[in-house]
Protein backbone atom coordinates (compact mmCIF):
# COMPACT_ATOMS: atom_id res chain seq x y z
CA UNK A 1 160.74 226.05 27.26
CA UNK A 2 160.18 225.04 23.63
CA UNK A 3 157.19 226.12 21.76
CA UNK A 4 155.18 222.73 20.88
CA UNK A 5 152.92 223.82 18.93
CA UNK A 6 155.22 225.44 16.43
CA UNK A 7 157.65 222.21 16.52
CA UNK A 8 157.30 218.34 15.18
CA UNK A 9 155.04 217.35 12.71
CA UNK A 10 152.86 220.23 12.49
CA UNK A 11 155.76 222.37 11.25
CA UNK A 12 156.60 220.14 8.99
CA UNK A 13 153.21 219.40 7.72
CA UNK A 14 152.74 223.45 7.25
CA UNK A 15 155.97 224.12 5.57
CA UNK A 16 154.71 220.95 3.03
CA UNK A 17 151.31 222.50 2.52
CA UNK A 18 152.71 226.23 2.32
CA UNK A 19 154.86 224.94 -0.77
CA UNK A 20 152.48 222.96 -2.10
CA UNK A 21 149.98 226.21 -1.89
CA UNK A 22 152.66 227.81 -4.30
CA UNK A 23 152.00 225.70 -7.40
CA UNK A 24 150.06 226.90 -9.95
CA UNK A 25 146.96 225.46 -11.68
CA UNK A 26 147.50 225.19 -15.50
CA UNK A 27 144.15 225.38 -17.14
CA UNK A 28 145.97 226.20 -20.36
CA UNK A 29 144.11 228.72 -21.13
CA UNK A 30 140.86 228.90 -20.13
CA UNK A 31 139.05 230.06 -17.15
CA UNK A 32 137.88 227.95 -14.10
CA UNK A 33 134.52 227.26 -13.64
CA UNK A 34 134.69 227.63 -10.62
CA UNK A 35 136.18 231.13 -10.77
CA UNK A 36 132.39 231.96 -12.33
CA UNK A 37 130.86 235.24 -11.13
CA UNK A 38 134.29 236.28 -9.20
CA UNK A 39 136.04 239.67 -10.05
CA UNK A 40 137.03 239.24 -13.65
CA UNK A 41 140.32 241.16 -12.51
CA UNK A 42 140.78 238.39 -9.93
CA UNK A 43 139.59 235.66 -12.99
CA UNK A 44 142.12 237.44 -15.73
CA UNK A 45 145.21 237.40 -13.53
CA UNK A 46 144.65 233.84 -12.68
CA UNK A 47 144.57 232.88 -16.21
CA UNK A 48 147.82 234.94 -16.70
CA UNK A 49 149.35 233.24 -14.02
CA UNK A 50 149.70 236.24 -11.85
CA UNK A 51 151.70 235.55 -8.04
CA UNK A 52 149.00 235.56 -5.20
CA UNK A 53 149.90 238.59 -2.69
CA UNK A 54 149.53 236.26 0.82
CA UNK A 55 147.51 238.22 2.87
CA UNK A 56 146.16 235.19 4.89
CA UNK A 57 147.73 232.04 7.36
CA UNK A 58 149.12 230.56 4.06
CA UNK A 59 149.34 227.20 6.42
CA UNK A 60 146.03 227.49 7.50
CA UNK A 61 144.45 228.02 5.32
CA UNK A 62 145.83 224.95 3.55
CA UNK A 63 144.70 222.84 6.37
CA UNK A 64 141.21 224.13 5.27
CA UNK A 65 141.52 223.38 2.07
CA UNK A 66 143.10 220.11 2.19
CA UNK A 67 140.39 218.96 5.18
CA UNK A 68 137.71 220.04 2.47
CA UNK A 69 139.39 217.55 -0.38
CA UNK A 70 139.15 215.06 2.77
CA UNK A 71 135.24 215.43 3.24
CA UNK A 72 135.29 215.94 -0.70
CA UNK A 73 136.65 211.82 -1.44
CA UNK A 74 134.66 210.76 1.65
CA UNK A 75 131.33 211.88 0.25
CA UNK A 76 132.09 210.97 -3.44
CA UNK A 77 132.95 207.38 -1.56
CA UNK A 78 129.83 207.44 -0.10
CA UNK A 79 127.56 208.21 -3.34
CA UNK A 80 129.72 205.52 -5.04
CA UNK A 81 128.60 202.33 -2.40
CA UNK A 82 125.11 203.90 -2.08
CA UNK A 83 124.87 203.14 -5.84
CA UNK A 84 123.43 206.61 -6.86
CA UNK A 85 126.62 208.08 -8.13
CA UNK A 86 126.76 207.68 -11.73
CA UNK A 87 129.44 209.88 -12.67
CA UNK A 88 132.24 211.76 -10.72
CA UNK A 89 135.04 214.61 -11.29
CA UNK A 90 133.69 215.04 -15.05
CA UNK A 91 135.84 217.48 -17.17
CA UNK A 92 133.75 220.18 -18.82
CA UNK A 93 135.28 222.18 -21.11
CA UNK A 94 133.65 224.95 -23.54
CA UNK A 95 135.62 226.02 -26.02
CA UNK A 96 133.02 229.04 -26.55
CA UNK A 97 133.04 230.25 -23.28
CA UNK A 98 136.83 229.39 -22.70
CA UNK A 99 135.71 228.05 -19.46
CA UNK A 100 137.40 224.38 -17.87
CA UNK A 101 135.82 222.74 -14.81
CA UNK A 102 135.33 219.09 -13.49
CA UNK A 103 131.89 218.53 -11.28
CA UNK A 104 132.17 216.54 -8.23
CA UNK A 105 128.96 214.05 -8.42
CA UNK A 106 125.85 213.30 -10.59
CA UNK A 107 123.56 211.19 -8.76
CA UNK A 108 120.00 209.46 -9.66
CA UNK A 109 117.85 209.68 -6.67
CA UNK A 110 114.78 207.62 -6.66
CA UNK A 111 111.86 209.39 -5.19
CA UNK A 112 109.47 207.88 -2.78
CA UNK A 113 105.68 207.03 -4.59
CA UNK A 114 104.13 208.87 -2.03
CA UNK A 115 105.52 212.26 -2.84
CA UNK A 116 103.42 213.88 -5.13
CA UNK A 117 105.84 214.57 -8.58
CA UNK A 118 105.95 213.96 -11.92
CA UNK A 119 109.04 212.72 -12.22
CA UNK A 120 110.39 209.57 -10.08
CA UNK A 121 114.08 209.95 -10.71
CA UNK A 122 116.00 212.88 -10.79
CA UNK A 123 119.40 213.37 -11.95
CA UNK A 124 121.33 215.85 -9.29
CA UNK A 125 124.37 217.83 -10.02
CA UNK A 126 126.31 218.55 -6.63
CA UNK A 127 129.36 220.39 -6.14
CA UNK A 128 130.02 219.13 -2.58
CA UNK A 129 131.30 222.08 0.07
CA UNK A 130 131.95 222.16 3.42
CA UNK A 131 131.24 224.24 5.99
CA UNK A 132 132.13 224.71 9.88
CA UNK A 133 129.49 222.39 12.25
CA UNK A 134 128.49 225.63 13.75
CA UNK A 135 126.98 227.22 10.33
CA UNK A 136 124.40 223.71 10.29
CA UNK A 137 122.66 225.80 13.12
CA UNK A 138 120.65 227.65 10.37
CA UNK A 139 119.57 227.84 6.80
CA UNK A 140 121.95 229.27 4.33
CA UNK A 141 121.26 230.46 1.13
CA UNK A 142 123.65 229.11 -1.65
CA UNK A 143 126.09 231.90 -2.47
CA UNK A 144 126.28 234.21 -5.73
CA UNK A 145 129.49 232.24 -6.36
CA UNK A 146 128.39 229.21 -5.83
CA UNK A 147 125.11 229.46 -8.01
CA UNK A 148 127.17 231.05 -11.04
CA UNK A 149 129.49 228.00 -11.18
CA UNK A 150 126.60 225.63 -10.73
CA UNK A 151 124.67 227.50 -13.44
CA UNK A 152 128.01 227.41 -15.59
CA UNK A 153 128.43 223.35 -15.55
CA UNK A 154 124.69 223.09 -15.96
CA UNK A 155 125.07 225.07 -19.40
CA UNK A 156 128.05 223.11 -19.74
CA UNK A 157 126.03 219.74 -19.57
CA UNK A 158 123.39 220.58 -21.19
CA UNK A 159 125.93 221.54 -24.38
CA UNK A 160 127.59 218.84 -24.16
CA UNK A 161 124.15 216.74 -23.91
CA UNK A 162 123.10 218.71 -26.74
CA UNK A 163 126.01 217.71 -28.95
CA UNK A 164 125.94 213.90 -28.45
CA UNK A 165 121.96 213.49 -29.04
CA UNK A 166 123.30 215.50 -32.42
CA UNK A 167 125.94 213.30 -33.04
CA UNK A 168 123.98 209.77 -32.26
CA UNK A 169 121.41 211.68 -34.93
CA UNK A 170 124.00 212.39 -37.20
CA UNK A 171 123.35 216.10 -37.53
């Protein structure tokens, strides 16, 4: 009898995302942002375009990613029609830091009157994750990795904030 599950379309579609899994990111240069507060080993041989050593489901993991992007656009759609979204997949780029990086949303969220703040609109960063339905059982801290590369495109912002109010002030 023939193996199904290693025939058809999901062969195919794992052979696709296996050689798509090969090409390389060109950041020309710099490092990914969202490399921040990895291994600098792992961080330098990425810039230097260094081979992967598959040690992993290349397929799979694939699937992952590419059911990630997925949720990624749907949620991005979703801030769009709510009308809160007011800018999406931004490029950041320090040429101090020789650090690239695009964030996935900023978003103005009105707060209700009745909550006691200061401030009645807040401007959110998110970089939009996903994680398996079973981990929503429980709080999670954000990870190391994931605060570094928030804290990176924060700096980011805020430098690049810094410059235009500069520039409209002509200094």
């Amino acid at each position: 009898m023939t193996d199904l599950y290693n025939t058809g379309v999901r062969k195919i579609i794992d052979e696709h995302l296996v050689e798509e899994s090969k090409k390389q990111r060109d950041y020309n240069g710099y490092f990914s942002a969202s490399s921040a507060g990895y291994c600098m080993r792992k961080n330098l041989f990425e810039l230097l375009g260094v081979p992967h050593v598959d040690k992993e489901d290349r397929a799979r993991l694939q699937r992952v990613f590419t059911a990630g992007h997925v949720f990624h656009s749907w949620i991005q759609e979703l801030t769009k029609e709510a009308g809160i979204s007011i800018a999406q997949e931004v490029e950041l780029k320090d040429d101090e830091l020789n650090v690239i990086g695009h964030f996935d949303d900023l978003c103005l969220i009105e707060l209700p009157v009745e909550q006691n703040v200061e401030a009645r609109q807040n401007l959110i960063l998110y970089d939009y994750k996903t994680a398996n339905s079973r981990s929503f059982d429980y709080k999670k801290e954000l990870s190391h990795f994931h605060k570094m590369q928030l804290g990176t495109y924060m700096y980011m912002i805020r430098q690049l904030a810094k410059k235009e109010l500069e520039r409209r002030n002509g200094i």
